[in-house]
Protein backbone atom coordinates (compact mmCIF):
# COMPACT_ATOMS: atom_id res chain seq x y z
CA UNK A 1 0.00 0.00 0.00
CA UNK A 2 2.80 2.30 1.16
CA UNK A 3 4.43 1.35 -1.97
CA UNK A 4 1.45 2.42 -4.68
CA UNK A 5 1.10 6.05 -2.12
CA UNK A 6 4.77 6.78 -2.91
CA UNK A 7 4.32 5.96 -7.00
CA UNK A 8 1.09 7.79 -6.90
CA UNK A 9 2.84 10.89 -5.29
CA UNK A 10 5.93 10.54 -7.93
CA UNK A 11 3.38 10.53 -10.71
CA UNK A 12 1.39 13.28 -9.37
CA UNK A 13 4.32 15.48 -8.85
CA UNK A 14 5.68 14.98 -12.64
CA UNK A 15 2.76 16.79 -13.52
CA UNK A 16 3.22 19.60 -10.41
CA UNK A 17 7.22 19.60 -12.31
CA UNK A 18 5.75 20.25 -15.55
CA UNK A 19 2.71 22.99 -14.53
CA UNK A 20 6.09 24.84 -13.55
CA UNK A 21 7.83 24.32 -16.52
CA UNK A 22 4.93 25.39 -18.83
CA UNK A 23 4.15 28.55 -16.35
CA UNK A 24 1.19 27.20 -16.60
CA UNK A 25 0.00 29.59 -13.46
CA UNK A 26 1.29 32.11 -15.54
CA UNK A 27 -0.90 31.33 -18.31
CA UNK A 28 -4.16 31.30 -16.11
CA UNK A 29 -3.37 34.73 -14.64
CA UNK A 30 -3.88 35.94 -18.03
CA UNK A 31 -6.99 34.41 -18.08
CA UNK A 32 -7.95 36.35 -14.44
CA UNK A 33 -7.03 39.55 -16.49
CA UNK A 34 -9.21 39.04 -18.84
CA UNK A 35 -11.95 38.30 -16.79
CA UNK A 36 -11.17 41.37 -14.56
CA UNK A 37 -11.12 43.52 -17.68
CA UNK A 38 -14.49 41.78 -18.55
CA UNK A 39 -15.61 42.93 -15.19
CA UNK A 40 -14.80 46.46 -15.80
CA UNK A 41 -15.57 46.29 -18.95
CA UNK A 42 -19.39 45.52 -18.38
CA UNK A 43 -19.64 48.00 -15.65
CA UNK A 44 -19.07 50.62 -17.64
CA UNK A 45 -21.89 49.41 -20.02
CA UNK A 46 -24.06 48.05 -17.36
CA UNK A 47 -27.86 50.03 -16.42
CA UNK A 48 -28.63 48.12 -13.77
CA UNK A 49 -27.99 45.93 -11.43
CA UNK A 50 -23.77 46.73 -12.29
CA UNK A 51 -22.47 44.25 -9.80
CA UNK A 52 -24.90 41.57 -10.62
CA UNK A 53 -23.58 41.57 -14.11
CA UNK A 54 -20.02 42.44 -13.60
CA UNK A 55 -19.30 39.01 -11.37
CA UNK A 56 -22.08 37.11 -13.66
CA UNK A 57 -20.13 37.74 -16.90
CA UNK A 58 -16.65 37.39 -15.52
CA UNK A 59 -17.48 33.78 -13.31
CA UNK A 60 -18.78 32.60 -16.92
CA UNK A 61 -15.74 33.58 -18.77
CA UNK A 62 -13.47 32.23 -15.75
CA UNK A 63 -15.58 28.98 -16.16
CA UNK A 64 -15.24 28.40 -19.55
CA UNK A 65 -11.47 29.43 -19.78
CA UNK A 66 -10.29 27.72 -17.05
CA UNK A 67 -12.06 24.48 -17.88
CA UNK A 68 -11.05 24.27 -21.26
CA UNK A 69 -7.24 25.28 -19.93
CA UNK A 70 -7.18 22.17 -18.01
CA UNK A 71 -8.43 20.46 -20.71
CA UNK A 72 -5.85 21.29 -22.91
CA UNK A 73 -3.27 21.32 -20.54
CA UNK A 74 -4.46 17.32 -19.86
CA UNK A 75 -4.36 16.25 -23.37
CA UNK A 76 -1.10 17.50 -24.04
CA UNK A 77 0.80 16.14 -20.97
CA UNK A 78 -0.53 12.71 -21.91
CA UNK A 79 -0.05 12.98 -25.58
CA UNK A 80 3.45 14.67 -25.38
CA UNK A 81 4.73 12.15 -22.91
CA UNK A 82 3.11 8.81 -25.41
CA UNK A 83 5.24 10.83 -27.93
CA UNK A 84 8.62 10.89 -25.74
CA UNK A 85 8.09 7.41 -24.67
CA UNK A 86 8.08 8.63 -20.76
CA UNK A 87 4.77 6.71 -20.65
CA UNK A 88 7.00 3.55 -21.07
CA UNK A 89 9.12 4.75 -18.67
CA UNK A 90 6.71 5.24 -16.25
CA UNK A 91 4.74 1.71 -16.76
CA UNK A 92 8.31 0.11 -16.78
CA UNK A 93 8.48 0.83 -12.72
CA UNK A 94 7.00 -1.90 -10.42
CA UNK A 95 3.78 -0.45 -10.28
CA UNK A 96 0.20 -1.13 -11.51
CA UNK A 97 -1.52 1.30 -14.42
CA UNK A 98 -4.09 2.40 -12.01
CA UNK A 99 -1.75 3.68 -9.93
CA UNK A 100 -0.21 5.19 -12.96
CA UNK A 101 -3.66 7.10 -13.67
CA UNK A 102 -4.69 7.68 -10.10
CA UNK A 103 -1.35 9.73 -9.51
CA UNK A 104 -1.68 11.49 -12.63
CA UNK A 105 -5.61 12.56 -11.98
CA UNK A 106 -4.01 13.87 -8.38
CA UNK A 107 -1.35 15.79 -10.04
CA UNK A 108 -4.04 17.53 -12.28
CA UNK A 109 -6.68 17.65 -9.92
CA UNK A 110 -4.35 19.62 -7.03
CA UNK A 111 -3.51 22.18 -10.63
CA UNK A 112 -7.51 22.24 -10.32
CA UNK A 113 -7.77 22.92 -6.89
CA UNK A 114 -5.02 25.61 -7.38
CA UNK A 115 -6.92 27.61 -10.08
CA UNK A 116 -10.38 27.19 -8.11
CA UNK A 117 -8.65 28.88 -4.58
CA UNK A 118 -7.21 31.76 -7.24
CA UNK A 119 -10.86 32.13 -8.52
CA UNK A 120 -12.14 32.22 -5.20
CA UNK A 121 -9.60 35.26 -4.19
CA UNK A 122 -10.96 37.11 -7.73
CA UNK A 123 -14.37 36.74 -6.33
CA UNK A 124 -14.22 38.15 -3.38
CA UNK A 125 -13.74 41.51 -5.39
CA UNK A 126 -17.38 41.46 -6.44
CA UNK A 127 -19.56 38.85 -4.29
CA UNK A 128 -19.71 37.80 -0.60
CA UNK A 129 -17.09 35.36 0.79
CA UNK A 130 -20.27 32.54 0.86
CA UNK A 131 -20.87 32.79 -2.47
CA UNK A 132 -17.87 32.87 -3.96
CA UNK A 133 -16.74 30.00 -1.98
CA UNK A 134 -19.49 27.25 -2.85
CA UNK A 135 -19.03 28.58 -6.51
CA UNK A 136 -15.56 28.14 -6.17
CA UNK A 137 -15.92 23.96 -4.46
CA UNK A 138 -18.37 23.42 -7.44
CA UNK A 139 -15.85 24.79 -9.96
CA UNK A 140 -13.90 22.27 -8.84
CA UNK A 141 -15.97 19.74 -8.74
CA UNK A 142 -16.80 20.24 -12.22
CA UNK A 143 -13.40 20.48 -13.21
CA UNK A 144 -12.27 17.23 -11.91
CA UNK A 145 -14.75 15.90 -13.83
CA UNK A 146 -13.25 17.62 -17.06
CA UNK A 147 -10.50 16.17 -16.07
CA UNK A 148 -11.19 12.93 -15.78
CA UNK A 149 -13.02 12.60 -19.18
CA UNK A 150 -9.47 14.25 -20.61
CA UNK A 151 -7.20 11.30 -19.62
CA UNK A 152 -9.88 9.11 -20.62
CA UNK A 153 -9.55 10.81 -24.27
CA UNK A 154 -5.89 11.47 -24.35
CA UNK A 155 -5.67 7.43 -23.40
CA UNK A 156 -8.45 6.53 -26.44
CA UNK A 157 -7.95 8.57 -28.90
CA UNK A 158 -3.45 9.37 -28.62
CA UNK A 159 -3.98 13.08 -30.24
CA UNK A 160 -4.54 16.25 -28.86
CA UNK A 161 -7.05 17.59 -31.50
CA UNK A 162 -9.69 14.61 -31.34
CA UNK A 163 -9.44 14.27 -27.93
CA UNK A 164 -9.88 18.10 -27.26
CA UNK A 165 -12.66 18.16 -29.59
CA UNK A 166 -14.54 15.51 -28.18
CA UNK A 167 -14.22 16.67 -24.35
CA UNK A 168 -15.61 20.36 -25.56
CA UNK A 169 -18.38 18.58 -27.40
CA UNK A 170 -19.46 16.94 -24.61
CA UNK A 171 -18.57 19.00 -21.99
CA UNK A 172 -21.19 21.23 -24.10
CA UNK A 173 -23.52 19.06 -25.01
CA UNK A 174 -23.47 18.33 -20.97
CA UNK A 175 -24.12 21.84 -19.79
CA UNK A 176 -26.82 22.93 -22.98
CA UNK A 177 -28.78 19.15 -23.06
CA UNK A 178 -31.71 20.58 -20.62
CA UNK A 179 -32.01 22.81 -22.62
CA UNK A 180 -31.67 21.08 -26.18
CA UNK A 181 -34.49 19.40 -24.90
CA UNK A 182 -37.24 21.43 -22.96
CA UNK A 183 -36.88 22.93 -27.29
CA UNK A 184 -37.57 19.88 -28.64
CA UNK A 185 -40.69 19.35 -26.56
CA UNK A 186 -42.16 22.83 -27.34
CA UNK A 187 -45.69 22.51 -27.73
CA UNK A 188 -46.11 25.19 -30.06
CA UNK A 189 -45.02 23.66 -32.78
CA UNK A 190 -47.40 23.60 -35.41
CA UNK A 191 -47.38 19.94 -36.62
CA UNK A 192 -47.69 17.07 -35.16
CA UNK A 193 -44.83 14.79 -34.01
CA UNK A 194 -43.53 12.49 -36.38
CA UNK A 195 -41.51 8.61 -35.51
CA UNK A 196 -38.68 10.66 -36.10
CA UNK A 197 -39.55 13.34 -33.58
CA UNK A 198 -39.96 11.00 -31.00
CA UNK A 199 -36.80 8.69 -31.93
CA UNK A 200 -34.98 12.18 -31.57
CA UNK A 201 -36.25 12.91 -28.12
CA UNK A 202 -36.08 9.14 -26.85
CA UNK A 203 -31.80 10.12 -28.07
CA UNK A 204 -31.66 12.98 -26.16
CA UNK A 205 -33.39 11.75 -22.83
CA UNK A 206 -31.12 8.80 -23.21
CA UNK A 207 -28.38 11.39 -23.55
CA UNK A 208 -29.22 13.26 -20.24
CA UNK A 209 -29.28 9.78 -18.36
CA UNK A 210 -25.64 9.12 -19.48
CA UNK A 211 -24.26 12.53 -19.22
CA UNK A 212 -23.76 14.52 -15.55
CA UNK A 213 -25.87 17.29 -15.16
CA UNK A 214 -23.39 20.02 -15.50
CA UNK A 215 -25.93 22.77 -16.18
CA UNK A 216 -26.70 22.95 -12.33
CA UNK A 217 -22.55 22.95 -11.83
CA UNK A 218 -21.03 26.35 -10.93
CA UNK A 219 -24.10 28.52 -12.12
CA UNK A 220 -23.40 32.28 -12.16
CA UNK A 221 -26.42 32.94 -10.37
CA UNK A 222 -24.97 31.49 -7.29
CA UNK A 223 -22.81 34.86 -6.83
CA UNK A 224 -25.23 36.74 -8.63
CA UNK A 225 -28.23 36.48 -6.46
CA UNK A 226 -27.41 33.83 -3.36
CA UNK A 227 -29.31 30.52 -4.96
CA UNK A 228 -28.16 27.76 -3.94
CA UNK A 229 -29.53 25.29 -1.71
CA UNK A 230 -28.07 22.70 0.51
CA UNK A 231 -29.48 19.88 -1.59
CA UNK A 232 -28.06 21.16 -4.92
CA UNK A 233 -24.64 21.13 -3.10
CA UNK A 234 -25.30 17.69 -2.37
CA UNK A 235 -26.46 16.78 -5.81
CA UNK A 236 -23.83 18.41 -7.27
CA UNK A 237 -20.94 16.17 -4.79
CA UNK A 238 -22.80 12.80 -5.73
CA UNK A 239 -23.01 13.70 -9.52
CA UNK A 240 -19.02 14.10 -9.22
CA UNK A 241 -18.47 11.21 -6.97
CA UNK A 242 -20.13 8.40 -9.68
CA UNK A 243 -18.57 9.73 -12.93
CA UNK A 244 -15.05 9.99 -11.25
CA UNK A 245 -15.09 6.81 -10.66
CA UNK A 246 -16.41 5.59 -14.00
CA UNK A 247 -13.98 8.14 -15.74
CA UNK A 248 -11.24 6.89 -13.87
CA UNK A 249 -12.28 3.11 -14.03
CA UNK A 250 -12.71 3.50 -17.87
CA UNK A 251 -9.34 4.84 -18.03
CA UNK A 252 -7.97 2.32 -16.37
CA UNK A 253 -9.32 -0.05 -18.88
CA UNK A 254 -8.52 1.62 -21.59
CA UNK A 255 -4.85 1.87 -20.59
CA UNK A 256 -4.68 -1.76 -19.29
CA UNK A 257 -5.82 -2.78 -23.07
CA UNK A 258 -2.95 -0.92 -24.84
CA UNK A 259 0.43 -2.73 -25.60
CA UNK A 260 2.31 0.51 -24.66
């Protein structure tokens, strides 16, 4: 046991070694500068309610950015070290390949937990400490999840573009499917449905079984107005807790499979 902790740490610090390399904090303080001129930006333009919409545009940007960031920065630590053959390296040691992938999710998800306690401090410059706090936890929830679905791609599919791709698809597909399908159910509609109507909404409700609910992660009305509720919180910490452990459990397939 003692043994898999101290290969779990080494692989989660190769990543912590390369963050530092890449300056990838760096990188994501651009990203807070944008979203701070996005900020000030919109209160110059804003009517009403000026810090409603100042910390509601600028959590969305942060969101967006900083989950796609990770993404990328996932992808390409996987794919670069396939391409340098460290990945044989690393599987060469006496050590099982879910160890391998636990300590690289760790290494990635403390970068997460990193950016979401920065976010948290840029926050706090428009919204109450509350707020930005349980925004902040389900920012990171939702990026571990992100994360997770990246190795799981990098491992699959071996390049950066086709994985990226398909975790922004779905990552997107995740947070709009609610409302992709409260459309397709519109009762206005002037004909009646058709077998292909209802084969397209038996796809999408099987879609939003499969998927997490994302589009009650990390919602900007949280700092904008105060709503969240206790049981959200704990919806949003079970949704995280099952598809971490499928993510991780598929990846650890996925990786035992390969002659690497």
């Amino acid at each position: 046991m003692m043994h898999a902790l101290k290969h779990c740490r080494l692989f989660a610090y190769t990543v912590f070694v390369e963050a530092i390399t890449l300056n990838i904090i760096l990188s994501c303080g651009l990203i807070f500068m944008v979203g701070a001129g996005i900020a000030l930006f919109v209160g110059e333009i804003a009517i009403v309610e000026t810090r409603e919409t100042q910390v509601g545009m600028s959590a969305a940007f942060l969101r967006l950015a900083l989950l796609f960031f990770l993404a990328l920065f996932t992808i390409n630590s996987i794919n670069r070290e396939q391409n340098d053959r460290l990945l044989l390296l690393y599987l060469s040691l006496p050590v099982s390949r879910q160890v391998f992938v636990l300590g690289k999710f760790c290494g990635f998800a403390l970068m997460a937990a990193i950016l979401a306690v920065l976010s948290f401090g840029f926050l706090l410059l428009f919204t109450d400490a509350h707020s930005a706090l349980l925004w902040s936890v389900s920012l990171l929830f939702e990026a571990w999840i992100v994360i997770g679905f990246s190795l799981l791609c990098a491992f699959s599919l071996g390049q950066i573009t086709p994985a990226f791709a398909a975790v922004s698809g779905i990552y997107l597909l995740s947070r709009s499917l609610p409302s992709i399908i409260l459309m397709s159910s519109n009762p206005l509609r002037s004909h009646e449905e058709t077998v292909i109507d209802r084969f397209m909404q038996s796809i999408l409700h099987l879609l939003d079984y499969l998927l997490p609910r994302l589009d009650r992660f990390t919602r900007s009305e949280w700092l904008m107005y105060g709503e969240l509720s206790t049981s959200e919180l704990w919806f949003i910490t079970q949704q995280s807790i099952i598809y971490l452990m499928l993510l991780l459990c598929t990846a650890c397939v996925d990786v035992y499979r390969k002659n690497i």
